[in-house]
N, C-alpha and C. Protein backbone atom coordinates (compact mmCIF):
# COMPACT_ATOMS: atom_id res chain seq x y z
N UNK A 1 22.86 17.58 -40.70
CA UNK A 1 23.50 17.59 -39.40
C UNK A 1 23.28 16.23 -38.71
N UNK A 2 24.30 15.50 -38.07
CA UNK A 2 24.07 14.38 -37.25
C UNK A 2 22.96 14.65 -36.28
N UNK A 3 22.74 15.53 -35.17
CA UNK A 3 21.74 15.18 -34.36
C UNK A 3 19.86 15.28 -35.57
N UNK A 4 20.39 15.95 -36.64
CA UNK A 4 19.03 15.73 -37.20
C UNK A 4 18.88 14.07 -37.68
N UNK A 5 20.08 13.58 -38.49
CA UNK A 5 19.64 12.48 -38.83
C UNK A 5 19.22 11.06 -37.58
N UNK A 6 20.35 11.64 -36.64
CA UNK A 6 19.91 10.36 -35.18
C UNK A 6 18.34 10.60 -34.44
N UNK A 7 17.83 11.85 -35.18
CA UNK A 7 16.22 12.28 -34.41
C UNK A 7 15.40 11.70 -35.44
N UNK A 8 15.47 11.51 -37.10
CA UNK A 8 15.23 10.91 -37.96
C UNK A 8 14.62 9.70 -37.52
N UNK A 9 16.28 8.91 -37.39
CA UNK A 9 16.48 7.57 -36.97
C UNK A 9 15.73 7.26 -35.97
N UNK A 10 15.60 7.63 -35.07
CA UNK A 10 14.64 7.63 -33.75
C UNK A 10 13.23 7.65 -33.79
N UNK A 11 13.18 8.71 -35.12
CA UNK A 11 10.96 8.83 -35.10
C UNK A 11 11.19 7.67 -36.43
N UNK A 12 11.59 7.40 -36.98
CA UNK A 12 11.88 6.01 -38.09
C UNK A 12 11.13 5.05 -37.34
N UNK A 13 11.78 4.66 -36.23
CA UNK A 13 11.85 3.70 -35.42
C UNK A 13 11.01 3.09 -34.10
N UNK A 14 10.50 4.30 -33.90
CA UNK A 14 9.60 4.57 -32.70
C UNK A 14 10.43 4.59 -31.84
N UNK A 15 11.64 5.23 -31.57
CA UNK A 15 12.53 5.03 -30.45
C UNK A 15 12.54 5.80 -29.40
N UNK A 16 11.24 6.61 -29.39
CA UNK A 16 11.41 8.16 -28.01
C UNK A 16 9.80 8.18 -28.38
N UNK A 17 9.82 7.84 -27.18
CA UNK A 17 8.21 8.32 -26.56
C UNK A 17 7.73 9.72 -26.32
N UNK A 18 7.41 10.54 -27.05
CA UNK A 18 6.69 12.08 -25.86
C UNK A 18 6.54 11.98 -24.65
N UNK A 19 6.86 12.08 -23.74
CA UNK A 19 6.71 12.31 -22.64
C UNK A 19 7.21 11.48 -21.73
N UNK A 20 7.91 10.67 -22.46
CA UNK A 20 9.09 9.32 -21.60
C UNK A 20 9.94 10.10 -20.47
N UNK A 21 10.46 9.11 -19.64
CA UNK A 21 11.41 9.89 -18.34
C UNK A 21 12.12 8.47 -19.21
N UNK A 22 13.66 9.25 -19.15
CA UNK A 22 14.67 8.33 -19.76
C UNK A 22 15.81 8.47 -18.72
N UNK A 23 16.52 7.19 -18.16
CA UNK A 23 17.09 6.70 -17.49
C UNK A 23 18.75 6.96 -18.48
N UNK A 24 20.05 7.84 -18.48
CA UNK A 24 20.98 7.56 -19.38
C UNK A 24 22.04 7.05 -18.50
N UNK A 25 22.99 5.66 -18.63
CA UNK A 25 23.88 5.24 -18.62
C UNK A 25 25.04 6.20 -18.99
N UNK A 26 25.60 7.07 -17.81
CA UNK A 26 26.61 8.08 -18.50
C UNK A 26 27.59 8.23 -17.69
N UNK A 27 28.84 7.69 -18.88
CA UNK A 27 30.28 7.59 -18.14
C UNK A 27 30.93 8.57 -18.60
N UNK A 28 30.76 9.42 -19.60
CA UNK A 28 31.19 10.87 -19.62
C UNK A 28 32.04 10.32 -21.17
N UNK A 29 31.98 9.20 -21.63
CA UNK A 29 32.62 9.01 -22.91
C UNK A 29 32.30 9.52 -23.88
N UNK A 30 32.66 9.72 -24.88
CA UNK A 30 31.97 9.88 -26.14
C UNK A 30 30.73 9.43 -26.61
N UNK A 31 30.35 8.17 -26.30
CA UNK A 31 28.90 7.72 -26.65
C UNK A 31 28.28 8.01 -26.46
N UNK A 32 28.32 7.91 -24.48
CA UNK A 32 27.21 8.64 -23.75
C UNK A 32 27.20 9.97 -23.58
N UNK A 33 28.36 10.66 -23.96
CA UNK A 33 28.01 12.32 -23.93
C UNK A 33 27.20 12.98 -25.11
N UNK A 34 27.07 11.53 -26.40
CA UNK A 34 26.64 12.28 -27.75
C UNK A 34 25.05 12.06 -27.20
N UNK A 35 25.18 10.81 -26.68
CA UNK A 35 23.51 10.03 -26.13
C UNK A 35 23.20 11.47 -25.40
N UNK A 36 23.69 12.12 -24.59
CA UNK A 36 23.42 12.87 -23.38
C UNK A 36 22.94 14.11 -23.92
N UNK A 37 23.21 14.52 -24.74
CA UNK A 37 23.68 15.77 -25.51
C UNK A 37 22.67 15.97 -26.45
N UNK A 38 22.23 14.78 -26.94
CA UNK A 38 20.70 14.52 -27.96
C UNK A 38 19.40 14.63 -27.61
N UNK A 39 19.77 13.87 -26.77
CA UNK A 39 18.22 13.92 -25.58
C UNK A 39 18.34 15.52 -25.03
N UNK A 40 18.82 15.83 -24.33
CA UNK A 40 19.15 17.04 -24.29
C UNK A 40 18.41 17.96 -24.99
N UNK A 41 18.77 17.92 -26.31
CA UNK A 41 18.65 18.70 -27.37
C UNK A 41 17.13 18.72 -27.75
N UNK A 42 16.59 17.56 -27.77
CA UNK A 42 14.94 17.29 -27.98
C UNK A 42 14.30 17.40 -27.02
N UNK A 43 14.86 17.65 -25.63
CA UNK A 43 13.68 16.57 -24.51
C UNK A 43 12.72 18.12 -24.53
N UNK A 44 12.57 19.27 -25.25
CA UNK A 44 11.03 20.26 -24.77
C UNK A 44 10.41 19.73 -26.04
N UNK A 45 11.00 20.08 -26.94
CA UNK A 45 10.33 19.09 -28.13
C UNK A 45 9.38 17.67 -27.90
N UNK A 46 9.74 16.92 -27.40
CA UNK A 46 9.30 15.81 -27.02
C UNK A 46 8.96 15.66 -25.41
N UNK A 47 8.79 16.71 -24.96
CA UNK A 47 8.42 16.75 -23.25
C UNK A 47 9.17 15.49 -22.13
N UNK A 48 10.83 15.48 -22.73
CA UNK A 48 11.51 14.62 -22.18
C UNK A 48 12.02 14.75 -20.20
N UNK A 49 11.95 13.49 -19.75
CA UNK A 49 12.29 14.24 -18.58
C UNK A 49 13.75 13.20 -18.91
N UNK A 50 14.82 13.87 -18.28
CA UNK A 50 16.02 12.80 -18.14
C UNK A 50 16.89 12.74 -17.07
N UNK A 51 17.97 11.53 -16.58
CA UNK A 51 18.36 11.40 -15.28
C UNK A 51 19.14 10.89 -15.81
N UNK A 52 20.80 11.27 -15.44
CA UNK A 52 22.01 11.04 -16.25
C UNK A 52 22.55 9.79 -14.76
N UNK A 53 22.77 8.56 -14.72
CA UNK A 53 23.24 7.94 -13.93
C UNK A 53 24.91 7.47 -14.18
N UNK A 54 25.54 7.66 -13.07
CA UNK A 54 26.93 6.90 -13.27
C UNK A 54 27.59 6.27 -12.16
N UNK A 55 28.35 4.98 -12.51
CA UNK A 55 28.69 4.07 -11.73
C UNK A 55 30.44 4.04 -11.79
N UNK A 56 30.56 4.61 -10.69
CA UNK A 56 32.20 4.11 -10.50
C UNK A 56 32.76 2.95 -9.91
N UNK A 57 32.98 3.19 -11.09
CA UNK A 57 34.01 1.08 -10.54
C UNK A 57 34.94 1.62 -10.18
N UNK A 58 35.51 2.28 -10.14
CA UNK A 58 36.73 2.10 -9.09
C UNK A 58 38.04 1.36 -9.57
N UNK A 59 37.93 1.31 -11.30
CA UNK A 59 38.84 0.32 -11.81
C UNK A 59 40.25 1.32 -12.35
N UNK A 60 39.90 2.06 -12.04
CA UNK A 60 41.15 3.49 -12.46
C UNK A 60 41.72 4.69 -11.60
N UNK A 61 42.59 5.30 -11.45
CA UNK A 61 42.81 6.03 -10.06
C UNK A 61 42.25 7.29 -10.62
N UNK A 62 41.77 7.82 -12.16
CA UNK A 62 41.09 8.63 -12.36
C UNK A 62 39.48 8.60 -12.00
N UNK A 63 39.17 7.66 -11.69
CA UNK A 63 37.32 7.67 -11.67
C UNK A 63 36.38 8.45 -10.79
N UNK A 64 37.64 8.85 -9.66
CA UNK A 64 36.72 9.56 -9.24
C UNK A 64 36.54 11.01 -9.85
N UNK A 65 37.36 11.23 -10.30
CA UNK A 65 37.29 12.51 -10.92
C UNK A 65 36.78 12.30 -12.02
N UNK A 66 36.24 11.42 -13.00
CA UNK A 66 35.81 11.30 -14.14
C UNK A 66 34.33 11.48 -13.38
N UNK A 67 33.41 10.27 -12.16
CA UNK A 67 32.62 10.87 -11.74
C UNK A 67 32.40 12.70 -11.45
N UNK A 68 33.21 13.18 -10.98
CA UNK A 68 33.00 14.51 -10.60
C UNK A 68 32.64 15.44 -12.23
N UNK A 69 33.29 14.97 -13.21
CA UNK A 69 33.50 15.50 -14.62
C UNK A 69 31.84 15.72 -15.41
N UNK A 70 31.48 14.30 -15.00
CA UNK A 70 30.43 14.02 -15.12
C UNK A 70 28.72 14.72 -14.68
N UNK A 71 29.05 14.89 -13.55
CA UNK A 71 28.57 15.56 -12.51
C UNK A 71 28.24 17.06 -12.70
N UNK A 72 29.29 17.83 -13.11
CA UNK A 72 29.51 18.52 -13.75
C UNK A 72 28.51 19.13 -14.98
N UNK A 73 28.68 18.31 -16.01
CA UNK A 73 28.36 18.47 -17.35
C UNK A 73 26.91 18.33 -16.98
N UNK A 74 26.20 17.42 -16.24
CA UNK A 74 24.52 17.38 -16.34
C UNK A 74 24.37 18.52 -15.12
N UNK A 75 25.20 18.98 -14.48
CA UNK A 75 24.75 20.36 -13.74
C UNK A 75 24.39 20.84 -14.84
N UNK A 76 25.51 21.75 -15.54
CA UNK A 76 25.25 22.68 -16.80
C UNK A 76 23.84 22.66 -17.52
N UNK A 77 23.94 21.06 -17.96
CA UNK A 77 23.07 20.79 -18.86
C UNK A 77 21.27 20.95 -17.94
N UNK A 78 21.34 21.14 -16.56
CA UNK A 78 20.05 20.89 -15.85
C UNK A 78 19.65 19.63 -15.65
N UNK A 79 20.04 18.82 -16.01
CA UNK A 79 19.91 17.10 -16.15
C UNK A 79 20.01 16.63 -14.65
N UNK A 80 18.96 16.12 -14.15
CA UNK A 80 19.66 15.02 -12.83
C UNK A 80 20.78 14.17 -12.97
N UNK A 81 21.19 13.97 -11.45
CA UNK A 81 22.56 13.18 -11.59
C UNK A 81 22.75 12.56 -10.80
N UNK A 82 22.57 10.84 -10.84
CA UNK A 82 22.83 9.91 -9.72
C UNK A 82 23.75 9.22 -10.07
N UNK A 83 25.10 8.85 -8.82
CA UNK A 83 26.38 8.48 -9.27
C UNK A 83 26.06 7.65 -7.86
N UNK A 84 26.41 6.56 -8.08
CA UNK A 84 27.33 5.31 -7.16
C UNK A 84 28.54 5.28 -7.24
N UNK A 85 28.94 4.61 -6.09
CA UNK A 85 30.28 3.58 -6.66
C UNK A 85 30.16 2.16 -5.96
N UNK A 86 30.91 1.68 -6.98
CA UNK A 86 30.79 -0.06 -7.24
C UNK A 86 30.98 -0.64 -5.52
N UNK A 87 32.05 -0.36 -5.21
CA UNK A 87 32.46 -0.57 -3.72
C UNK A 87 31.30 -0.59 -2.01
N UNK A 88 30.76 0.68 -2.75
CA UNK A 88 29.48 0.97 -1.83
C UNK A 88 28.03 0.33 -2.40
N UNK A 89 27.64 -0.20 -2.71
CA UNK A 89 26.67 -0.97 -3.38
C UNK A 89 26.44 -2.44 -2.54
N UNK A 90 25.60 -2.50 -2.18
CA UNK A 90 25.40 -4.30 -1.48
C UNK A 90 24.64 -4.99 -2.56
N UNK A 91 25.33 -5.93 -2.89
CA UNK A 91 24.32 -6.77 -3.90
C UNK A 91 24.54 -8.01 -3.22
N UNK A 92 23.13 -8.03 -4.00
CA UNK A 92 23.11 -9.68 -3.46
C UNK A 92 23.62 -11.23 -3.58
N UNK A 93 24.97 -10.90 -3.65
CA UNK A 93 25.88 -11.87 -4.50
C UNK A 93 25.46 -13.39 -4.19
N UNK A 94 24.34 -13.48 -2.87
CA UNK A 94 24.17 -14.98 -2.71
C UNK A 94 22.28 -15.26 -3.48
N UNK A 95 21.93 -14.45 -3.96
CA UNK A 95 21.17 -15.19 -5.09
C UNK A 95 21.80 -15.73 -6.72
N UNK A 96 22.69 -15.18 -6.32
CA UNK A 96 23.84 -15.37 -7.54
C UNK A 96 24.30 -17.05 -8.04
N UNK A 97 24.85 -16.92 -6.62
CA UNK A 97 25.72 -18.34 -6.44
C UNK A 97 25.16 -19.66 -6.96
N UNK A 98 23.53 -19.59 -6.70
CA UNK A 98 22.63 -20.67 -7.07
C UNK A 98 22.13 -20.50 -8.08
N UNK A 99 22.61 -19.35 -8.97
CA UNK A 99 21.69 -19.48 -10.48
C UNK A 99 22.83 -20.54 -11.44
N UNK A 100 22.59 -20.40 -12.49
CA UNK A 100 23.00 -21.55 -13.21
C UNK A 100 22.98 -21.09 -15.26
């Protein structure tokens, strides 16, 4: 089964800590829903805590609803869920200007 061999791959590797709090980058794609979905699957096994984050850019007239989609799926799953959007965010674009 794939999630056995990617848990393989992972204790291979040292790639998951016992008791890690893991931060997931999740735009609701395929990658990150398989990423989402894995951890998931291990985190009592491995005493995982996890926090599904997503960032709307705002680059599509679907996003907000892809956020909401999102939102969604780590309800189900029990997963925390912190969503931005790009627009509302202050960064600090003037330490920027002077890097190089």
């Amino acid at each position: 089964m794939l999630l056995n061999k990617i848990e393989q791959f992972c204790n291979d590797h040292n790639l998951i800590t016992p008791g890690s709090k893991i931060v997931i980058g999740f735009s609701g794609g395929p990658d990150s829903m398989l990423l989402l979905h894995f951890l998931n699957s291990i985190k009592h096994a491995y005493n995982l805590s996890l926090i599904a984050c997503h960032l709307d850019h705002g680059w599509r007239e679907s996003s907000a609803s892809e956020a909401l989609f999102c939102e969604s799926v780590c309800e189900k799953l029990d997963i925390p869920f912190i969503s931005a959007r790009l627009q509302d965010l202050q960064l600090p674009t003037e330490k920027l200007k002077g890097s190089k």
